[in-house]
C-alpha atoms as a PDB file:
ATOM      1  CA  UNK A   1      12.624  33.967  -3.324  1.00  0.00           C
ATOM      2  CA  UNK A   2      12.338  30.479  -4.729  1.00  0.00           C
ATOM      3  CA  UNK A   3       9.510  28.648  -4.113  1.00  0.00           C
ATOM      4  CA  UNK A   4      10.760  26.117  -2.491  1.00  0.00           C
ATOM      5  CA  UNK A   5      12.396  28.523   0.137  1.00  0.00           C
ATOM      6  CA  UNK A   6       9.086  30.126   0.872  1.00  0.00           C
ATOM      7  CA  UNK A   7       7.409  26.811   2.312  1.00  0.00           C
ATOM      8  CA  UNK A   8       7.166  28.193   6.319  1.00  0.00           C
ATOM      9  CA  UNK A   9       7.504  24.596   9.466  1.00  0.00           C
ATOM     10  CA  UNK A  10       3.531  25.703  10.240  1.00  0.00           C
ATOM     11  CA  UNK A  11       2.480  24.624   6.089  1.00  0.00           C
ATOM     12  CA  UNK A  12       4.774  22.009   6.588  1.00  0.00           C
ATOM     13  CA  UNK A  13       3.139  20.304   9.399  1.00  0.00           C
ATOM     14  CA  UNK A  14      -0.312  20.916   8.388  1.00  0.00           C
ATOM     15  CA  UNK A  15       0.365  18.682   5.409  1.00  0.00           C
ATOM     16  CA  UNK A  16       2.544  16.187   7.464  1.00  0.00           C
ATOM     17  CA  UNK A  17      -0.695  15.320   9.119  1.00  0.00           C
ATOM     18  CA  UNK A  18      -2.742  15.076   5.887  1.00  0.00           C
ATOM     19  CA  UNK A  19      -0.126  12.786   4.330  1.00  0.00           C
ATOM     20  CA  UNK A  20      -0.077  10.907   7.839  1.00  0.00           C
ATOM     21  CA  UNK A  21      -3.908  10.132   7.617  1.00  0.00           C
ATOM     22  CA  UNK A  22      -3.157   8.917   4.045  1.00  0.00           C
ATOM     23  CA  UNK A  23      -0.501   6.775   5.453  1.00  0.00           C
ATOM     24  CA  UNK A  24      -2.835   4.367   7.127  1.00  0.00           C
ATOM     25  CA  UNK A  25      -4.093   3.223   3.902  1.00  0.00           C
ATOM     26  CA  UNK A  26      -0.363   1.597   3.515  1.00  0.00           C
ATOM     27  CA  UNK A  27       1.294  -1.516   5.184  1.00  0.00           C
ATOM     28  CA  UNK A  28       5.001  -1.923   6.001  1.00  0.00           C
ATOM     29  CA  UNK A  29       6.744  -4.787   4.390  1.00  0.00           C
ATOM     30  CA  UNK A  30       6.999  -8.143   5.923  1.00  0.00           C
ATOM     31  CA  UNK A  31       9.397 -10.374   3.807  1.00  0.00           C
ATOM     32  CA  UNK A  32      12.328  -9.181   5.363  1.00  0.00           C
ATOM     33  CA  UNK A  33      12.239  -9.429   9.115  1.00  0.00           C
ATOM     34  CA  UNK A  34      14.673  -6.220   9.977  1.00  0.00           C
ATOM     35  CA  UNK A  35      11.712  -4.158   7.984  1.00  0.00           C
ATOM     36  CA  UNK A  36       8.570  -5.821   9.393  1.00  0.00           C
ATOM     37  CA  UNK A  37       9.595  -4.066  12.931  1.00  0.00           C
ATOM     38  CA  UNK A  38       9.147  -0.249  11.179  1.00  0.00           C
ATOM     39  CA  UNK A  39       6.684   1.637  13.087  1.00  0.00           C
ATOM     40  CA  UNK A  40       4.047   2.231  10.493  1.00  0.00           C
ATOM     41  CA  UNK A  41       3.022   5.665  12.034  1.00  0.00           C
ATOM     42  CA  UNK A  42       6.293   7.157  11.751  1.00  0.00           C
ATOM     43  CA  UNK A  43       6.504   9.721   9.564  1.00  0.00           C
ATOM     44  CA  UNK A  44       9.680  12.060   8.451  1.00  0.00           C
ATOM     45  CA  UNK A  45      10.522  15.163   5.843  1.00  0.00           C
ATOM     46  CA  UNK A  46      13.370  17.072   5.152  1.00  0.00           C
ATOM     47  CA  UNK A  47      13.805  19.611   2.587  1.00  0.00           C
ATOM     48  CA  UNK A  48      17.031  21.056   1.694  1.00  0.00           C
ATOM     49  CA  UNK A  49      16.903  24.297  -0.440  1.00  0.00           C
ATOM     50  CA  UNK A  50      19.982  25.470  -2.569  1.00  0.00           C
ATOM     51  CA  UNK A  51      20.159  28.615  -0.839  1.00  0.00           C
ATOM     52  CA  UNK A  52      21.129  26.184   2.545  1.00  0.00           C
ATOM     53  CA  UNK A  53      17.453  26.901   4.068  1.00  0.00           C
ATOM     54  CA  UNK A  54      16.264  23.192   5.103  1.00  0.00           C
ATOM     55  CA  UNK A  55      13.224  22.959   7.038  1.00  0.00           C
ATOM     56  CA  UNK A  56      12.216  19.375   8.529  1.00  0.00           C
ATOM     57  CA  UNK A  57       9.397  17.955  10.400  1.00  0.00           C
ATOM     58  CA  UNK A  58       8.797  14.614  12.145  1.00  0.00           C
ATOM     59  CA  UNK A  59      10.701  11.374  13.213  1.00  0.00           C
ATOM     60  CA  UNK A  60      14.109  12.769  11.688  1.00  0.00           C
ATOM     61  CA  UNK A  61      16.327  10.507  14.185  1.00  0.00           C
ATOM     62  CA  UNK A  62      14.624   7.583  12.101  1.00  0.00           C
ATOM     63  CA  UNK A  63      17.912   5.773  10.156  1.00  0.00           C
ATOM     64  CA  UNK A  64      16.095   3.830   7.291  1.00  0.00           C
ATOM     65  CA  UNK A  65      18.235   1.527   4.592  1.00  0.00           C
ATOM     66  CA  UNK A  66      17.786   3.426   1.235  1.00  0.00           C
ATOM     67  CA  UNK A  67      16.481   0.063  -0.346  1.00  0.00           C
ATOM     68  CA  UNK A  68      15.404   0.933  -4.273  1.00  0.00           C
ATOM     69  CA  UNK A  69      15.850   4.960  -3.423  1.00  0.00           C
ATOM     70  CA  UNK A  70      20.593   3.896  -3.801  1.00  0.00           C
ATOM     71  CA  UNK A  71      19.642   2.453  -7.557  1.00  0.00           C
ATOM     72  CA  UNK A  72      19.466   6.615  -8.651  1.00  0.00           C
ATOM     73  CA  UNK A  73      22.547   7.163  -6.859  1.00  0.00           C
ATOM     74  CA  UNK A  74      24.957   4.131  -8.117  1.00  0.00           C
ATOM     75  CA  UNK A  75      23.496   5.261 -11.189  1.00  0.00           C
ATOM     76  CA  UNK A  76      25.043   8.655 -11.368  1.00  0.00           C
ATOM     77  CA  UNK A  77      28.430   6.511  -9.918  1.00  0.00           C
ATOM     78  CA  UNK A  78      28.468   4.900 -13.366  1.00  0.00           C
ATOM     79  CA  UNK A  79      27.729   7.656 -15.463  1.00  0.00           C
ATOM     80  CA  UNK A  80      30.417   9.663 -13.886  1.00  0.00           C
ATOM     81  CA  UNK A  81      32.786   6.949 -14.052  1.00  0.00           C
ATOM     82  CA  UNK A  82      32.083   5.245 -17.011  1.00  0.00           C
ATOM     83  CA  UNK A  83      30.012   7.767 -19.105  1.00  0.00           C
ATOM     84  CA  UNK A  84      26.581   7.298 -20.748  1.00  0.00           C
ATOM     85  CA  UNK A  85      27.390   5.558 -23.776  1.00  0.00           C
ATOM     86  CA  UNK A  86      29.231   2.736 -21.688  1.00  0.00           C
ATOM     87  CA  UNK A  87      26.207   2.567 -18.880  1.00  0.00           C
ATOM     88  CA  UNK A  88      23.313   2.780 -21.383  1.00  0.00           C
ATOM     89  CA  UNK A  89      25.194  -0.644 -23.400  1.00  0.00           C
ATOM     90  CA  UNK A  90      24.419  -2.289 -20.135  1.00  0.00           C
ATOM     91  CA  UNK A  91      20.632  -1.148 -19.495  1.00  0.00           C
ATOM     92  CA  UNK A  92      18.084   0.700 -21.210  1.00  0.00           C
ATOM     93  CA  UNK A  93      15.809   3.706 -20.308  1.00  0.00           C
ATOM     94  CA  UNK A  94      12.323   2.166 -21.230  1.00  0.00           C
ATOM     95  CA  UNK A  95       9.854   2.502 -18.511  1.00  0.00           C
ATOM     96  CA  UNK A  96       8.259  -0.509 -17.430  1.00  0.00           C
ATOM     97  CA  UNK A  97       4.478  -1.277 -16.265  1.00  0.00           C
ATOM     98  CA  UNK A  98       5.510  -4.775 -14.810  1.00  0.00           C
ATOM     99  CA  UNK A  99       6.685  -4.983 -10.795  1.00  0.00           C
ATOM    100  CA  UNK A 100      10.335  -4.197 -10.117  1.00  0.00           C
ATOM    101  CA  UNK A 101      11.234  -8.217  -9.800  1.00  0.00           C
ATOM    102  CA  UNK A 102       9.326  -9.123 -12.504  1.00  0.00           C
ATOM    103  CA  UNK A 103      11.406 -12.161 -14.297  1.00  0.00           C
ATOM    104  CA  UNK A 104       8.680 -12.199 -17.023  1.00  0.00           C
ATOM    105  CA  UNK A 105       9.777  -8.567 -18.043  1.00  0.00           C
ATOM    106  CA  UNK A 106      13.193  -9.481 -18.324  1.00  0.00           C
ATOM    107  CA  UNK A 107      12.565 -12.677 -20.175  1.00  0.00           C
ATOM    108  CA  UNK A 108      10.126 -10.768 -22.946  1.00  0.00           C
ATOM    109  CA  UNK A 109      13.365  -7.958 -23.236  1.00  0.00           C
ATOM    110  CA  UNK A 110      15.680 -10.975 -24.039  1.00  0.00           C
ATOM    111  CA  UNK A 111      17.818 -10.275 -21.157  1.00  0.00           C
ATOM    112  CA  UNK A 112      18.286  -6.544 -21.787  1.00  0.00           C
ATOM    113  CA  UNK A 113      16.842  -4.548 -18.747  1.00  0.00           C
ATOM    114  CA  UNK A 114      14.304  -2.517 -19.937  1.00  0.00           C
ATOM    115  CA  UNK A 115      15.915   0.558 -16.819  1.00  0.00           C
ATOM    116  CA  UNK A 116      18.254   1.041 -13.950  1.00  0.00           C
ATOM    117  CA  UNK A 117      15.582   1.786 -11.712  1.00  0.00           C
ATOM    118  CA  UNK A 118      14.093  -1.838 -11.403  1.00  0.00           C
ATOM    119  CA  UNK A 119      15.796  -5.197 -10.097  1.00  0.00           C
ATOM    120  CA  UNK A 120      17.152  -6.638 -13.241  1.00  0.00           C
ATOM    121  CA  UNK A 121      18.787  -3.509 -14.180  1.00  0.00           C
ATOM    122  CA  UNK A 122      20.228  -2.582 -10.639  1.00  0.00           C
ATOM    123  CA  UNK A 123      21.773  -6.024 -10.180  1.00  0.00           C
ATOM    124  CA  UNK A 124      23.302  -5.697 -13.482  1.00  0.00           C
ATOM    125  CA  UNK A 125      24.823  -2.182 -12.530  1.00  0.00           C
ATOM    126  CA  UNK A 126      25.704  -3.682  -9.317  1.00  0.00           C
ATOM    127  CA  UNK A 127      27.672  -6.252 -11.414  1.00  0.00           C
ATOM    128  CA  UNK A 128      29.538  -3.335 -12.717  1.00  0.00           C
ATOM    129  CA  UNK A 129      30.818  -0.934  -9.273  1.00  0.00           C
ATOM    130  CA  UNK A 130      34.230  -0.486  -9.250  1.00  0.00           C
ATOM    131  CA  UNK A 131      35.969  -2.448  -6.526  1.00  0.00           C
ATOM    132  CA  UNK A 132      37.309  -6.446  -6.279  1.00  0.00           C
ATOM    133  CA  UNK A 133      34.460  -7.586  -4.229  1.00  0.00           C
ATOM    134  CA  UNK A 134      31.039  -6.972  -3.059  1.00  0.00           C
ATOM    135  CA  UNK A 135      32.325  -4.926   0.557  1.00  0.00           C
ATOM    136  CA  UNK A 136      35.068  -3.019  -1.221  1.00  0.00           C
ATOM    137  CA  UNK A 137      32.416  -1.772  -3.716  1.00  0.00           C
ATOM    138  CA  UNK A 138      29.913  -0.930  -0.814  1.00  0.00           C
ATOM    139  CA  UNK A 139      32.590   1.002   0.712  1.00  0.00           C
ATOM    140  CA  UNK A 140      34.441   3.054  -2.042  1.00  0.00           C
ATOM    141  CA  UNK A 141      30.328   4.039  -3.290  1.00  0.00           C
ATOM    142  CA  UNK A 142      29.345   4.940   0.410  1.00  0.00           C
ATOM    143  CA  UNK A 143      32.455   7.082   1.110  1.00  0.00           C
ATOM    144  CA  UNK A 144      31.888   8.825  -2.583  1.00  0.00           C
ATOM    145  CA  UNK A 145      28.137   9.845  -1.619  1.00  0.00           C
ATOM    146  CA  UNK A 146      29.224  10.905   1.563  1.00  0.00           C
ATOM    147  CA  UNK A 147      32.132  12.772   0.494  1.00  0.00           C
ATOM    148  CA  UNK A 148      30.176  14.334  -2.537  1.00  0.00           C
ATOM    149  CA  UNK A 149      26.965  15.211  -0.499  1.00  0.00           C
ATOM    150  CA  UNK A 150      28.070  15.978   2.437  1.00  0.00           C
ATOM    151  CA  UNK A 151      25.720  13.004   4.216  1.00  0.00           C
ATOM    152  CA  UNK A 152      27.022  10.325   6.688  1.00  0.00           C
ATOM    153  CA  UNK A 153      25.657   7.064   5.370  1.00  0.00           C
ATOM    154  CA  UNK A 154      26.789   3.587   6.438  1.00  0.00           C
ATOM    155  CA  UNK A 155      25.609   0.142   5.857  1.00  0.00           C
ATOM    156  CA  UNK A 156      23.657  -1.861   8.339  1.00  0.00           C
ATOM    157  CA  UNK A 157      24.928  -4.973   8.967  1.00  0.00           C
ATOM    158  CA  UNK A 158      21.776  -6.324  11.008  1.00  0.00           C
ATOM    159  CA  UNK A 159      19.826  -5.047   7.998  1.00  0.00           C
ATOM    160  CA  UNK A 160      22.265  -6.767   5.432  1.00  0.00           C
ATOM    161  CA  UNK A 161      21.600 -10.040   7.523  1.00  0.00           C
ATOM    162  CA  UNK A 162      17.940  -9.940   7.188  1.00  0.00           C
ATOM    163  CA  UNK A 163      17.874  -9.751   4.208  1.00  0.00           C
ATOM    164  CA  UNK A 164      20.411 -12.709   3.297  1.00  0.00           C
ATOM    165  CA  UNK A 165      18.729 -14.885   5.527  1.00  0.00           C
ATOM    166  CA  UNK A 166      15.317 -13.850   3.555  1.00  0.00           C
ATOM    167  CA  UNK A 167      17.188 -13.428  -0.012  1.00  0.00           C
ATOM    168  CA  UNK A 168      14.614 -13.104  -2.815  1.00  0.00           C
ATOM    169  CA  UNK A 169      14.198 -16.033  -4.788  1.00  0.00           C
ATOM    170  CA  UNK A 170      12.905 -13.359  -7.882  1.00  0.00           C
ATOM    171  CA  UNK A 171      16.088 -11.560  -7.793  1.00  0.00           C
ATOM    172  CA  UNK A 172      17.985 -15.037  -7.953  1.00  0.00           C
ATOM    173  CA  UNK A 173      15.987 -16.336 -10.477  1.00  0.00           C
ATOM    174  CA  UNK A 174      16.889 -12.303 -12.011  1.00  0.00           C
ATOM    175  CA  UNK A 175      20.677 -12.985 -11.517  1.00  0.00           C
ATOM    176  CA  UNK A 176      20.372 -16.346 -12.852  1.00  0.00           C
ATOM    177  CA  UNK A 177      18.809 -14.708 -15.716  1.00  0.00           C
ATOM    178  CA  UNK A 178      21.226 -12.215 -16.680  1.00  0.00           C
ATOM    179  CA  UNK A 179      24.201 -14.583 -16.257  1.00  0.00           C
ATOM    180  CA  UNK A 180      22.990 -16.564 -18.927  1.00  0.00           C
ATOM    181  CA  UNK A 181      22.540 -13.653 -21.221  1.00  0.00           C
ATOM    182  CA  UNK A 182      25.534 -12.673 -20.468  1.00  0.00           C
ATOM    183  CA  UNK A 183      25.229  -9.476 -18.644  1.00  0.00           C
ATOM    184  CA  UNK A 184      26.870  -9.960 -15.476  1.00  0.00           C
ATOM    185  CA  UNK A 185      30.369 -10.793 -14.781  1.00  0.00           C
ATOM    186  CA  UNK A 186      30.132 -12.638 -11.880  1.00  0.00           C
ATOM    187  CA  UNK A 187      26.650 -13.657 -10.389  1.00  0.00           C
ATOM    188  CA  UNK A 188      27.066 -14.056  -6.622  1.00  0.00           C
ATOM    189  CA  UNK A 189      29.136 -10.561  -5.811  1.00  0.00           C
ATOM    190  CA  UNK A 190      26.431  -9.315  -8.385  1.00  0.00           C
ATOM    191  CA  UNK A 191      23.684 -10.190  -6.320  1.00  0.00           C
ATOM    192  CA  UNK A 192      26.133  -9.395  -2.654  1.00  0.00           C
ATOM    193  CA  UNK A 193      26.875  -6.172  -4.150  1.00  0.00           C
ATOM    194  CA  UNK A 194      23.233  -5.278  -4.767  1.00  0.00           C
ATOM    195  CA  UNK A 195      22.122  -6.419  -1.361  1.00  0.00           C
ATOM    196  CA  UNK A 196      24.712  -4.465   0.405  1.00  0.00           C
ATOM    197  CA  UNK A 197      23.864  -1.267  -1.600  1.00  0.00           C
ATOM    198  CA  UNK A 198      20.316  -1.583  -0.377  1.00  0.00           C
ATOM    199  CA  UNK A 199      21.443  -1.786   3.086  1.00  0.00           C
ATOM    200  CA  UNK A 200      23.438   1.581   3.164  1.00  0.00           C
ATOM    201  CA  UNK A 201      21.360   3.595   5.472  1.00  0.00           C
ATOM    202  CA  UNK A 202      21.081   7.107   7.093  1.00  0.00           C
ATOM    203  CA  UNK A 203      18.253   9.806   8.515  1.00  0.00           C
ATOM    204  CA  UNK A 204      15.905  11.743   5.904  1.00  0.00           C
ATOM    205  CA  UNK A 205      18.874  14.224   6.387  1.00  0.00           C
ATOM    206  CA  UNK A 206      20.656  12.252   4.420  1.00  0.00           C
ATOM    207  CA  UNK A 207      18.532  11.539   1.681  1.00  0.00           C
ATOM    208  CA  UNK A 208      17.623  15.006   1.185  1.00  0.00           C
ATOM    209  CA  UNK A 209      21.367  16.280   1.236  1.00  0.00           C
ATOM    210  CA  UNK A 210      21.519  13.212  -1.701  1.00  0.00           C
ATOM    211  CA  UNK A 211      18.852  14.721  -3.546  1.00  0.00           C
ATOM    212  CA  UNK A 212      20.250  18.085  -3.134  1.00  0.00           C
ATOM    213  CA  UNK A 213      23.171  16.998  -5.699  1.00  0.00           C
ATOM    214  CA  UNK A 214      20.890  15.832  -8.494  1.00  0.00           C
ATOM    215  CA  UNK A 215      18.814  19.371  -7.861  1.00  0.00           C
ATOM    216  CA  UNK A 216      21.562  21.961  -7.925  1.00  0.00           C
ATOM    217  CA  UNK A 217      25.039  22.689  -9.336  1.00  0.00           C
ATOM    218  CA  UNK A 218      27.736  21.550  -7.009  1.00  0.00           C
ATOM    219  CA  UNK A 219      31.063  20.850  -9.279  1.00  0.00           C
ATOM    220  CA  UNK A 220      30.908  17.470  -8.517  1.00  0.00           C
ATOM    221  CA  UNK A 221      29.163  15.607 -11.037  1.00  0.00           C
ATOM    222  CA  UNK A 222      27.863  17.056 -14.850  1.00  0.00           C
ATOM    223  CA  UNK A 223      24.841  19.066 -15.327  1.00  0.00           C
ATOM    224  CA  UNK A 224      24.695  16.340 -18.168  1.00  0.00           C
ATOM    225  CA  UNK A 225      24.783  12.928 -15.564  1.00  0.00           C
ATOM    226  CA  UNK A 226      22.312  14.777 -13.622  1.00  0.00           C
ATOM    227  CA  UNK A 227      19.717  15.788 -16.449  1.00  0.00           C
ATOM    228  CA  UNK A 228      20.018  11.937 -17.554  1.00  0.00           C
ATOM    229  CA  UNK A 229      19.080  10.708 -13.801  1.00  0.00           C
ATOM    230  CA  UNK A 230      16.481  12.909 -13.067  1.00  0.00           C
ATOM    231  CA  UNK A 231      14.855  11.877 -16.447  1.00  0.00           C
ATOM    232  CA  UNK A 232      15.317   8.606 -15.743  1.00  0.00           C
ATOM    233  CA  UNK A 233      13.576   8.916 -11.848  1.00  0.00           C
ATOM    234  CA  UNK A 234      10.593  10.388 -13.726  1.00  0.00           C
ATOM    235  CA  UNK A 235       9.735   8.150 -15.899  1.00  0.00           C
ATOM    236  CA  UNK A 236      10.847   4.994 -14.150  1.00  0.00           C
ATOM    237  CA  UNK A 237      11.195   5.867 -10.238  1.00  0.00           C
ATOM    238  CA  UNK A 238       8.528   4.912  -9.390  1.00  0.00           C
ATOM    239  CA  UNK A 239       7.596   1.102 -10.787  1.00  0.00           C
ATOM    240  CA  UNK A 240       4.765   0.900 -13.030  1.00  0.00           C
ATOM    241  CA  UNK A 241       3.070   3.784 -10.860  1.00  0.00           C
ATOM    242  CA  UNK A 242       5.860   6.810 -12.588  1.00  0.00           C
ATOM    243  CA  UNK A 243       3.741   7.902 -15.557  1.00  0.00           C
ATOM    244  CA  UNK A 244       0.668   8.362 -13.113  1.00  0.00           C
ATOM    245  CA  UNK A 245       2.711  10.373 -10.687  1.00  0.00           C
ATOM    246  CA  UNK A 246       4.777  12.379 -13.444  1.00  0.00           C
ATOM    247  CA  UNK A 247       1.378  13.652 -14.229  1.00  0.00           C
ATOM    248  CA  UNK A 248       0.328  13.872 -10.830  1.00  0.00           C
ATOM    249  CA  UNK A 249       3.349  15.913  -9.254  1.00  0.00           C
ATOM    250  CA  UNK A 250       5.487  16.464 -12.189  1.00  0.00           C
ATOM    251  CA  UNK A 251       8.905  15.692  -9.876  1.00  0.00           C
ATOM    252  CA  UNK A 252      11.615  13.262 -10.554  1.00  0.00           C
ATOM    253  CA  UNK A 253      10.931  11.181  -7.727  1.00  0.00           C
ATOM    254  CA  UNK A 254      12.478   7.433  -6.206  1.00  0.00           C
ATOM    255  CA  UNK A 255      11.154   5.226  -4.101  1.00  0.00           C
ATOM    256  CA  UNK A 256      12.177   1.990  -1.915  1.00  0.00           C
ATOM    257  CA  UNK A 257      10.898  -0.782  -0.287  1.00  0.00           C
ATOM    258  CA  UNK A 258      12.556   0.582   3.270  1.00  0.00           C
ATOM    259  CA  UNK A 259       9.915   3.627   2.988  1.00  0.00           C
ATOM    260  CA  UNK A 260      12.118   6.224   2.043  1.00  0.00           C
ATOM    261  CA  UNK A 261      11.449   8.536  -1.141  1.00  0.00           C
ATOM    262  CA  UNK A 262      13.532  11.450  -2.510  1.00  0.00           C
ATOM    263  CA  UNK A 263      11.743  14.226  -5.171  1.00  0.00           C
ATOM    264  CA  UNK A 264      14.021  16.501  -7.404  1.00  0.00           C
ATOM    265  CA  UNK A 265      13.242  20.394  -7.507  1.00  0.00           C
ATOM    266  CA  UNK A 266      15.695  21.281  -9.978  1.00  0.00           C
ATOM    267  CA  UNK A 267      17.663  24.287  -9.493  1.00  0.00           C
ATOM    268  CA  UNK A 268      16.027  24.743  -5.999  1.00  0.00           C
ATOM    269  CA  UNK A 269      16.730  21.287  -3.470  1.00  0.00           C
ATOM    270  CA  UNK A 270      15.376  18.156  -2.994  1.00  0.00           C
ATOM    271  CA  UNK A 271      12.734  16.701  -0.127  1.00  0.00           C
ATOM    272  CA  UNK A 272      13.568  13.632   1.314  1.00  0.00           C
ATOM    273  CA  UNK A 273      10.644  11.904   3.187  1.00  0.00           C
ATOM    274  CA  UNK A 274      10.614   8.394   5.470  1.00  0.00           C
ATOM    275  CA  UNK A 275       7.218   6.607   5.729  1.00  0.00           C
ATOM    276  CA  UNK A 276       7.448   2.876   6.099  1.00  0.00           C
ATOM    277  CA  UNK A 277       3.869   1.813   4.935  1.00  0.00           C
ATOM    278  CA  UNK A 278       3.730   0.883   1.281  1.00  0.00           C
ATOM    279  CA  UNK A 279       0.921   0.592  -1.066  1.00  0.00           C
ATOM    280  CA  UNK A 280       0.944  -2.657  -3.187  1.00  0.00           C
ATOM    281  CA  UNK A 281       3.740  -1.699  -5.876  1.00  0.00           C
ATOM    282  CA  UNK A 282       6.016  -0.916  -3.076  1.00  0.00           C
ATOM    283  CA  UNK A 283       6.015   2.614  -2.732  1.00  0.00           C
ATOM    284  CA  UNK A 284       5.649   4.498   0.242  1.00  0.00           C
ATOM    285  CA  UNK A 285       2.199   5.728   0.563  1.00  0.00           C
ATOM    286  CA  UNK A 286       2.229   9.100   2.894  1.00  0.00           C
ATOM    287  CA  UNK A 287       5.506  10.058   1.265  1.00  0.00           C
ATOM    288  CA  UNK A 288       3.741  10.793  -1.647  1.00  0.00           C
ATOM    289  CA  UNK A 289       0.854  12.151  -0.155  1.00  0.00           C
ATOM    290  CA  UNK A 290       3.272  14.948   1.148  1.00  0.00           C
ATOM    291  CA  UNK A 291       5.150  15.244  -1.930  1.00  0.00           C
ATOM    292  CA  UNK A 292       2.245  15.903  -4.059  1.00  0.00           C
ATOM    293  CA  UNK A 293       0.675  18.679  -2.235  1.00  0.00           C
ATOM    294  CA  UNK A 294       3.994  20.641  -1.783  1.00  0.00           C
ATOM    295  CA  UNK A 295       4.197  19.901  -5.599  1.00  0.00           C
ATOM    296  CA  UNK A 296       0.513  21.435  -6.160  1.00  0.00           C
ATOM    297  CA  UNK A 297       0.617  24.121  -3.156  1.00  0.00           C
ATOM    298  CA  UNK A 298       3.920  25.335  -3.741  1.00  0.00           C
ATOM    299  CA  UNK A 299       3.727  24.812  -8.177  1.00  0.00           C
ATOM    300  CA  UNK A 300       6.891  22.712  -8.146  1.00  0.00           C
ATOM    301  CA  UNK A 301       6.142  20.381 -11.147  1.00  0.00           C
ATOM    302  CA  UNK A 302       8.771  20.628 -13.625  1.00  0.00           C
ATOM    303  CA  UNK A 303       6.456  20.844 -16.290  1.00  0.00           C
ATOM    304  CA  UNK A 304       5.528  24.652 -15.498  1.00  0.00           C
END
């Protein structure tokens, strides 16, 4: 039996409540109004092993916008539409140990972003969905995730309009930015596309099933596309906090602002978690509480 598989609801809960007490230490995000009214005591897991075991504890009826966690996801998109050679022309791979809307990085890269995983290089692979405008791309990516995963995303509108009427003047000045270098085609459905893909939403359920495709074969995306993302969450997932955490937990791991995280087991599943307070780089703070003692508990770092 994987290890994975063996994890029993009774561990599971035990360590729910440790990474709950850890949790307090956090704060939920206020800039964007629709987020600021997140409970910061709930608390959600769900792990989905490749053998179709999933086990899950918590506030599962939570739906959460994905946030930063969708930036691994329309990442595989491209690769599988437009291969690596074509995606890495349009971002790089280098971590980074600025914040994910840092200008400053940007502007000391010459335009280039430094990874997919942070602002400037989202909104540039934003710039770059399939589709003729900002909706149309939402749509054809959601339906594609669902379809592939199995999951039942959507986007929420109230969410979308929060976060418009709040828009972040860093990713502007980011947009604004890449224009000039010449890296986006057109700015505003850049930006529109990026803020919708944030906005897709679902339960931990979701997430997890997500995670499930980057952690298992499933004949619908390349072992190849998959090995490239998962390297790619583990050194840049999450912010300037990844290299601590690779060491840490030894997962491919993403986080977003919205509190949700998803860790890689490859070959075995994926656990999803939802946990709205953040610490100050903007990742969810109990979510990695739990993730990190599975990891140690259970042995699950990738690095043996």
């Amino acid at each position: 039996m994987k290890r994975l598989d063996r994890l029993t609801t009774t561990e599971l809960s035990a360590w729910v409540q440790q990474a709950k007490t850890k949790a307090e230490r956090g704060k939920v995000i206020d800039r964007i109004p629709k987020l600021a009214l997140a409970n910061p005591g709930w608390f959600a897991v769900h792990i989905c092993c490749e053998s179709g075991k999933t086990i899950s504890f918590g506030d599962t009826t939570c739906v959460f916008p994905l946030m930063s966690v969708i930036k691994t996801f329309s990442l595989l998109y491209l690769l599988e539409h437009f291969g690596a050679e074509t995606v890495f022309g349009w971002v790089g791979v280098e971590p980074s140990d600025a914040p994910f809307n840092s200008l400053e990085q940007l502007v000391s890269d010459r335009g280039h972003p430094r990874n997919p995983m942070i602002n400037s290089g989202a909104i540039t692979l934003a710039d770059k969905l399939p589709g003729t405008d900002a909706s149309d791309r939402t749509l054809s990516f959601c339906q594609w995730l669902n379809q592939l995963a199995g999951c039942q995303l959507s986007l929420n509108e109230e969410m979308l309009a929060s976060v418009r009427l709040t828009r972040s003047t860093a990713n502007e000045a980011i947009a604004n930015y890449l224009a000039e270098a010449g890296h986006l085609k057109n700015l505003e459905t850049a930006l529109d596309t990026y803020e919708q893909i944030c906005c897709v939403s679902g339960r931990v359920e979701d997430l997890a099933l997500l995670g499930k495709l980057l952690a298992c074969e499933n004949g619908c995306s390349s072992a190849q596309n998959r090995r490239i993302v998962n390297t790619v969450m583990s050194t840049c997932g999450l912010y300037e906090a990844s290299a601590q955490f690779a060491v840490r937990v030894g997962l491919p791991m993403k986080s977003g602002i919205g509190g949700g995280l998803v860790a890689i087991v490859p070959s075995e599943g994926a656990i999803a978690c939802y946990s709205p307070a953040l610490d100050n780089i903007g990742n969810p703070v109990g979510a990695i509480a739990l993730v990190e003692v599975l990891a140690q508990e259970l042995q699950l770092s990738i690095f043996g």
